[in-house]
Structure formats: C-alpha cells, structure tokens
C-alpha atoms as a PDB file:
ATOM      1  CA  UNK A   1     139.339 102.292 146.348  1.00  0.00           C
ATOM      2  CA  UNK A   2     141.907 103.326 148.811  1.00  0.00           C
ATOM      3  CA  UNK A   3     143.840 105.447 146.187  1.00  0.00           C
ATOM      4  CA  UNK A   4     141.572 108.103 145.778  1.00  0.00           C
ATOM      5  CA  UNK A   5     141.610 109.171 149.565  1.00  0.00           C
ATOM      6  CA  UNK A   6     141.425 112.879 150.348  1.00  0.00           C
ATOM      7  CA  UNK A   7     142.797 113.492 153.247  1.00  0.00           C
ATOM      8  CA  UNK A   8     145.688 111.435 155.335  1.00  0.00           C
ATOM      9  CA  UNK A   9     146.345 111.044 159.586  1.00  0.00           C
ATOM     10  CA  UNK A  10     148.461 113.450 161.177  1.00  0.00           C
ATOM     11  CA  UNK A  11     151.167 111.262 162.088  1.00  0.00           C
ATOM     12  CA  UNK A  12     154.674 112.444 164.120  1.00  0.00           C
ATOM     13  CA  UNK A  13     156.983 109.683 165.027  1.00  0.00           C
ATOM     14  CA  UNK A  14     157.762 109.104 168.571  1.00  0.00           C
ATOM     15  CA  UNK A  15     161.484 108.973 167.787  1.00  0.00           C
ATOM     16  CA  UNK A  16     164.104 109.913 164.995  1.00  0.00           C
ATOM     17  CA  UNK A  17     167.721 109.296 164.704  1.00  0.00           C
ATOM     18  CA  UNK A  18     169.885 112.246 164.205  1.00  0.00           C
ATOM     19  CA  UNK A  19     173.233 111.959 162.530  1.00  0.00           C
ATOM     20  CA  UNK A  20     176.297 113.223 164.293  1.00  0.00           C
ATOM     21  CA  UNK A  21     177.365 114.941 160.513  1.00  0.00           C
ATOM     22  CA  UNK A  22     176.171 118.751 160.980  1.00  0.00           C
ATOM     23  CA  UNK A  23     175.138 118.702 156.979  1.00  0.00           C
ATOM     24  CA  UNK A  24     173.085 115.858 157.608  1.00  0.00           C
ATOM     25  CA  UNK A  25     171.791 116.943 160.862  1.00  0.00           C
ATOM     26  CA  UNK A  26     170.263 120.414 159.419  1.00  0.00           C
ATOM     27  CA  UNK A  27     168.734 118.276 156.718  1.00  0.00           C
ATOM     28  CA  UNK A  28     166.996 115.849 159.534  1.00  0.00           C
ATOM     29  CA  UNK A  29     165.937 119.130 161.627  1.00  0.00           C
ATOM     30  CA  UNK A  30     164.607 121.105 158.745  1.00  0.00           C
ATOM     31  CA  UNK A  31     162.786 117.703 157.933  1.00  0.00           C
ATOM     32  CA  UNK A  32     161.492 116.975 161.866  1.00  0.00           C
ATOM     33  CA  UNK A  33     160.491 121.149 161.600  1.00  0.00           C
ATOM     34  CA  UNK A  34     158.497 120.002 158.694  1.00  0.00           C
ATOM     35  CA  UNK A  35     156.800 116.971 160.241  1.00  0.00           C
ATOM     36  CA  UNK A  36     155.750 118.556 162.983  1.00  0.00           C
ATOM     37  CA  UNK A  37     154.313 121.664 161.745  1.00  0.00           C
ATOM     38  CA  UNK A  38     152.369 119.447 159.261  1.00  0.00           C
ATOM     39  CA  UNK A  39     151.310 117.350 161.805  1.00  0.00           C
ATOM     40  CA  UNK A  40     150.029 120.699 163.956  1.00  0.00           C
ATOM     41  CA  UNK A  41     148.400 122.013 161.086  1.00  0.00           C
ATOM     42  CA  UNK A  42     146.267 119.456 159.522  1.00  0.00           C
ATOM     43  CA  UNK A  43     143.840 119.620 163.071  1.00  0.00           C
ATOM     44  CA  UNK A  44     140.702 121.492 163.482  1.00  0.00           C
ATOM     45  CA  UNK A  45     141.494 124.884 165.811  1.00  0.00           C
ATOM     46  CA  UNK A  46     139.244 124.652 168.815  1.00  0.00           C
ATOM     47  CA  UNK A  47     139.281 128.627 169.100  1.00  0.00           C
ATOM     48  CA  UNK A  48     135.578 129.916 169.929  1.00  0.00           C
ATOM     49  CA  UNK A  49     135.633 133.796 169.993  1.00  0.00           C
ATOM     50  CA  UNK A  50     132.609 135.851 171.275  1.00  0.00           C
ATOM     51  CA  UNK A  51     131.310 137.951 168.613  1.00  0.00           C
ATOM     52  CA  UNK A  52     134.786 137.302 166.192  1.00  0.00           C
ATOM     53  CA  UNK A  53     135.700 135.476 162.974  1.00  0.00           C
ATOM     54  CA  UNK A  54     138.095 132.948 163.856  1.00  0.00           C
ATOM     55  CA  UNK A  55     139.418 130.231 161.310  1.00  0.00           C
ATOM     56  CA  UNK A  56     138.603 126.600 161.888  1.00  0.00           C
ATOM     57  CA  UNK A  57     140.974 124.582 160.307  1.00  0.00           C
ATOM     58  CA  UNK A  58     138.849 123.212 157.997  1.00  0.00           C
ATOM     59  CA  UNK A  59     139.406 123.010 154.616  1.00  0.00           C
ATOM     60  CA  UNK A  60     136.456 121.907 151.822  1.00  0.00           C
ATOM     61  CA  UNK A  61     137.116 120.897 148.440  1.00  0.00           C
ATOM     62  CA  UNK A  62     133.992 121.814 146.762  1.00  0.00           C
ATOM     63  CA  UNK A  63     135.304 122.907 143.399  1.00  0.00           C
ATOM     64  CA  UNK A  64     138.242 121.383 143.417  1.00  0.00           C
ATOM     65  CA  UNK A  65     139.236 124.726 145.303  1.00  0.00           C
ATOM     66  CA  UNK A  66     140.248 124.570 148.864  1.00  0.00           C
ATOM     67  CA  UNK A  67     138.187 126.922 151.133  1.00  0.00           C
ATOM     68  CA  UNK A  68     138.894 127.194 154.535  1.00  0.00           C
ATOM     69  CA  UNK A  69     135.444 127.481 156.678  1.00  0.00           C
ATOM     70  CA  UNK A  70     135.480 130.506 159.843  1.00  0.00           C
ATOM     71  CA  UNK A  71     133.523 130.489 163.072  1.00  0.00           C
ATOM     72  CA  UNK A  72     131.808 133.082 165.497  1.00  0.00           C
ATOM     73  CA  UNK A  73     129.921 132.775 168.732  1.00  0.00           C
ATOM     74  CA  UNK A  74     127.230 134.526 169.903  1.00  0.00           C
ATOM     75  CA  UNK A  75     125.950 134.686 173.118  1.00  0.00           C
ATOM     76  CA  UNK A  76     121.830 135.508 174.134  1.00  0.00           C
ATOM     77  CA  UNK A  77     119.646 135.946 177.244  1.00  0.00           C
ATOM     78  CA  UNK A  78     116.228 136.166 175.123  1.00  0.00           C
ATOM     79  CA  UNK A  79     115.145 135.679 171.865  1.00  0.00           C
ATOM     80  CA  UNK A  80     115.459 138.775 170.227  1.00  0.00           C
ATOM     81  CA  UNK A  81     116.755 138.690 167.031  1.00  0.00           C
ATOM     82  CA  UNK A  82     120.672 138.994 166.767  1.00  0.00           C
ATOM     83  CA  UNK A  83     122.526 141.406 164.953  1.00  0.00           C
ATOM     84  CA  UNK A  84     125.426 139.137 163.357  1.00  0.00           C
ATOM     85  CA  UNK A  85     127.289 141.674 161.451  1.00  0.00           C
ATOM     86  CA  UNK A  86     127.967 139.134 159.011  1.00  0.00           C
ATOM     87  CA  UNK A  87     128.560 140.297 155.160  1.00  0.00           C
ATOM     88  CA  UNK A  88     126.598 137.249 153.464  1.00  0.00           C
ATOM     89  CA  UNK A  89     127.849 138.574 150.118  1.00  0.00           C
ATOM     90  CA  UNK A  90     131.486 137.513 150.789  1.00  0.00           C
ATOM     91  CA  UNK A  91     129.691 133.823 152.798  1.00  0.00           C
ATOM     92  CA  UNK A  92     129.748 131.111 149.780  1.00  0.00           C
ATOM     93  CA  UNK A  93     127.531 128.992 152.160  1.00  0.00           C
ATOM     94  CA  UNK A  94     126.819 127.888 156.098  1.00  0.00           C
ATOM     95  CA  UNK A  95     128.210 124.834 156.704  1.00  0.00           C
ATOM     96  CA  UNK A  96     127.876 123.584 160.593  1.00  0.00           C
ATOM     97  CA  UNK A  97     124.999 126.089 163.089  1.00  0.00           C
ATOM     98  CA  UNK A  98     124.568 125.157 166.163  1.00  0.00           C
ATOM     99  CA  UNK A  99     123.810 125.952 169.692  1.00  0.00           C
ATOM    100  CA  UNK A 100     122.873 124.800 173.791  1.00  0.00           C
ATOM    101  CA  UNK A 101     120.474 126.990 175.963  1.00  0.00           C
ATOM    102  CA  UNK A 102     119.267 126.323 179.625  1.00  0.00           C
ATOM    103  CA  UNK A 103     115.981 127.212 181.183  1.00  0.00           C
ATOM    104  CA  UNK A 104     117.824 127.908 184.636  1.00  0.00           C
ATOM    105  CA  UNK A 105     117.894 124.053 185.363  1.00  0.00           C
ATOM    106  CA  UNK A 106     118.011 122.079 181.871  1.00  0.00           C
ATOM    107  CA  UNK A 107     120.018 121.983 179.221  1.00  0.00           C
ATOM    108  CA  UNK A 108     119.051 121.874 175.184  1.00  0.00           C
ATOM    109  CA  UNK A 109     120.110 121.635 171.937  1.00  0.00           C
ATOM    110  CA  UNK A 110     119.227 124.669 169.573  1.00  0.00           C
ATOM    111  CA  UNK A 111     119.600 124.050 165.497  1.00  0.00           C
ATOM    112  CA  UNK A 112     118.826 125.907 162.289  1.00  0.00           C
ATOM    113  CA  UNK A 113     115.371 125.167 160.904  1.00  0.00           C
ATOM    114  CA  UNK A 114     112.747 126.801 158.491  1.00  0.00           C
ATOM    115  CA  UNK A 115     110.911 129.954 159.175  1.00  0.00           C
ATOM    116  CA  UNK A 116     108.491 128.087 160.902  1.00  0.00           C
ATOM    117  CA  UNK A 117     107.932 127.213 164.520  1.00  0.00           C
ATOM    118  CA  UNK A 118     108.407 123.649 165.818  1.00  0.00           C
ATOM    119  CA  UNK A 119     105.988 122.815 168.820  1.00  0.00           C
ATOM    120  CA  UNK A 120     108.285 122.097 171.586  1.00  0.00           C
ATOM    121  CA  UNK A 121     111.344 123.555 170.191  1.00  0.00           C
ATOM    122  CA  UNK A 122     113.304 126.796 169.333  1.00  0.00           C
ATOM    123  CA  UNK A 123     115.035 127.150 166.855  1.00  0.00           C
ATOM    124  CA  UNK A 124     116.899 129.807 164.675  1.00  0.00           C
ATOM    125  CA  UNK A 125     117.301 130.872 161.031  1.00  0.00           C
ATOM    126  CA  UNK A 126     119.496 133.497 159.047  1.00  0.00           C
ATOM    127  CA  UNK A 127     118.783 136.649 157.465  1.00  0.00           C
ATOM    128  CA  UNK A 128     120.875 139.159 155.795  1.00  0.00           C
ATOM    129  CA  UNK A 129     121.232 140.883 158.797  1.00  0.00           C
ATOM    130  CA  UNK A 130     119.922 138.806 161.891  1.00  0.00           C
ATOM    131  CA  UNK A 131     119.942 135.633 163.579  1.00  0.00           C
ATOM    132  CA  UNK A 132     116.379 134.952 164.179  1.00  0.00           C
ATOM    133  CA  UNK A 133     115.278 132.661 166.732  1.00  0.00           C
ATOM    134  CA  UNK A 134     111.696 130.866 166.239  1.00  0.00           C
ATOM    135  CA  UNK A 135     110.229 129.482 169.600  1.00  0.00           C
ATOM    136  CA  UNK A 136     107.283 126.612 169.096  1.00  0.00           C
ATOM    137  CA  UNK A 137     104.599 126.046 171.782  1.00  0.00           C
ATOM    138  CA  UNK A 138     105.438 125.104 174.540  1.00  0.00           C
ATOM    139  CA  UNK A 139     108.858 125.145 174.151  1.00  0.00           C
ATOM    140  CA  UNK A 140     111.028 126.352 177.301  1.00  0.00           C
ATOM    141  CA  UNK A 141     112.228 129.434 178.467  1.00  0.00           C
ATOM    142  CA  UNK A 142     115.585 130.703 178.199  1.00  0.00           C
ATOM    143  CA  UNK A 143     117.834 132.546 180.981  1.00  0.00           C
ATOM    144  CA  UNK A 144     121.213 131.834 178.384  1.00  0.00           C
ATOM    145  CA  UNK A 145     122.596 130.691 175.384  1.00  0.00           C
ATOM    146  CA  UNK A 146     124.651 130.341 172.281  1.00  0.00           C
ATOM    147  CA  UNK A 147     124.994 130.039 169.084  1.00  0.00           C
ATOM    148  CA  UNK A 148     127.974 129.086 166.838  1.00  0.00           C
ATOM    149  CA  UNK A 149     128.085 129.880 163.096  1.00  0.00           C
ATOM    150  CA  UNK A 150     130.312 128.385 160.777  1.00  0.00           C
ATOM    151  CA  UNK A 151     130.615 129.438 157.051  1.00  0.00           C
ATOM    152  CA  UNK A 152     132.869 129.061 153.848  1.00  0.00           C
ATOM    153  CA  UNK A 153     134.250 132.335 152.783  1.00  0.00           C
ATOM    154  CA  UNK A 154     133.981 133.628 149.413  1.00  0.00           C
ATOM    155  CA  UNK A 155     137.460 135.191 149.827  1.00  0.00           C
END
C-alpha cells in the first residue's frame, strides 16, 4: 500500500561528509545545493498579501496534471459586498475560503456557505465579481475582518 504514496517528507541531513578531492567536492556541493533547495521547496509558503495573488506552495494532482493553488486576502469593516477582481474564467476551482471577524470583543470563524442566511452566523459566497457576505439573525456585528481565498489556476 505504501508504494503508491504521492508525496514524500522534506528531509535535510544534519551532517554530510565532504571529500578533501575538489572533483568530488563540487559533486557533494552541487548535490547538498540540491537537497536543500528540495527540501525548501516542497513546504507550503506562508505569504498572505492584502488584496494580491500570491502562490501557496501547493501543488494538486487532479488530472494527473500538477496545478499549483494561489491565495489573496481581503480585509472588511462591514458587510458590503467585496469587489475581488478575480478573473473566474482563468480559476479551475476554489479550493480552501476562509476567514476570522471580531465584534470589538470576540472573535469568530467566517466560512463559505449557500446563498442563504444561517441564523446566528455570517457567512460569505462568490460571484463573478463579488465576495458576498450573508449575515443570519442574530448573528454579531462586525468592527473587522478577513477573508482568504485560495484557488487552482487554469493557467
């Protein structure tokens, strides 16, 4: 079952014997170069931008085709509708949205739902243009927020 696995650890060795022969030493360092910049790749990149496409790290396999998946933060105060200047024409799909809000003193968790209010909760939804937010009775008020998208790209 094992020998079907996808993906493998990151792994860098916490030491490595160089040879004193410069041949074989350029062969080790061009190998340690390697290592390492395999090791530095394979993690998720924790970059958040405001209002900017940023790649994730991420890579999905759906059709046997790696695509890598992108991220963008937005930031709100109410919940008006948010322009996201998104081209969903070049998006093959959403795959992670997410967000935190406070009422002034609390925090909460904000998701991607239906169009239809929850009692109790906002939440948000995507259009071709906007990022919609629904808020259900009762549900608090909100002084900030945000709200990350993250999508495979068509190209």
């Amino acid at each position: 079952m094992s020998a079907n696995i996808q993906n493998q650890v990151a792994y860098l060795r916490t030491s490595r014997e160089f040879p004193e022969d410069l041949r074989q030493l350029s062969i080790e360092c061009n190998k340690s170069y390697i290592d390492v910049a395999n090791a530095v790749n394979s993690r998720i990149i924790s970059t958040f931008p405001v209002n900017k496409a940023a790649v994730t790290g991420e890579n999905w396999f759906l059709n046997n085709n790696r695509q890598q998946s992108l991220r963008r933060v937005y930031i709100f105060t109410t919940t008006t509708a948010i322009d996201h200047g998104l081209d969903l024409t070049s998006i093959d799909r959403f795959t992670n949205n997410y967000g935190q809000f406070t009422d002034g003193t609390n925090w909460y968790g904000l998701f991607s739902a239906s169009n239809v209010a929850i009692a109790g909760q906002i939440t948000f939804y995507i259009t071709p243009t906007q990022i919609v937010f629904l808020v259900g009775a009762g549900s608090p008020s909100i002084t900030k927020g945000n709200i990350v998208l993250q999508w495979l790209s068509l190209v």
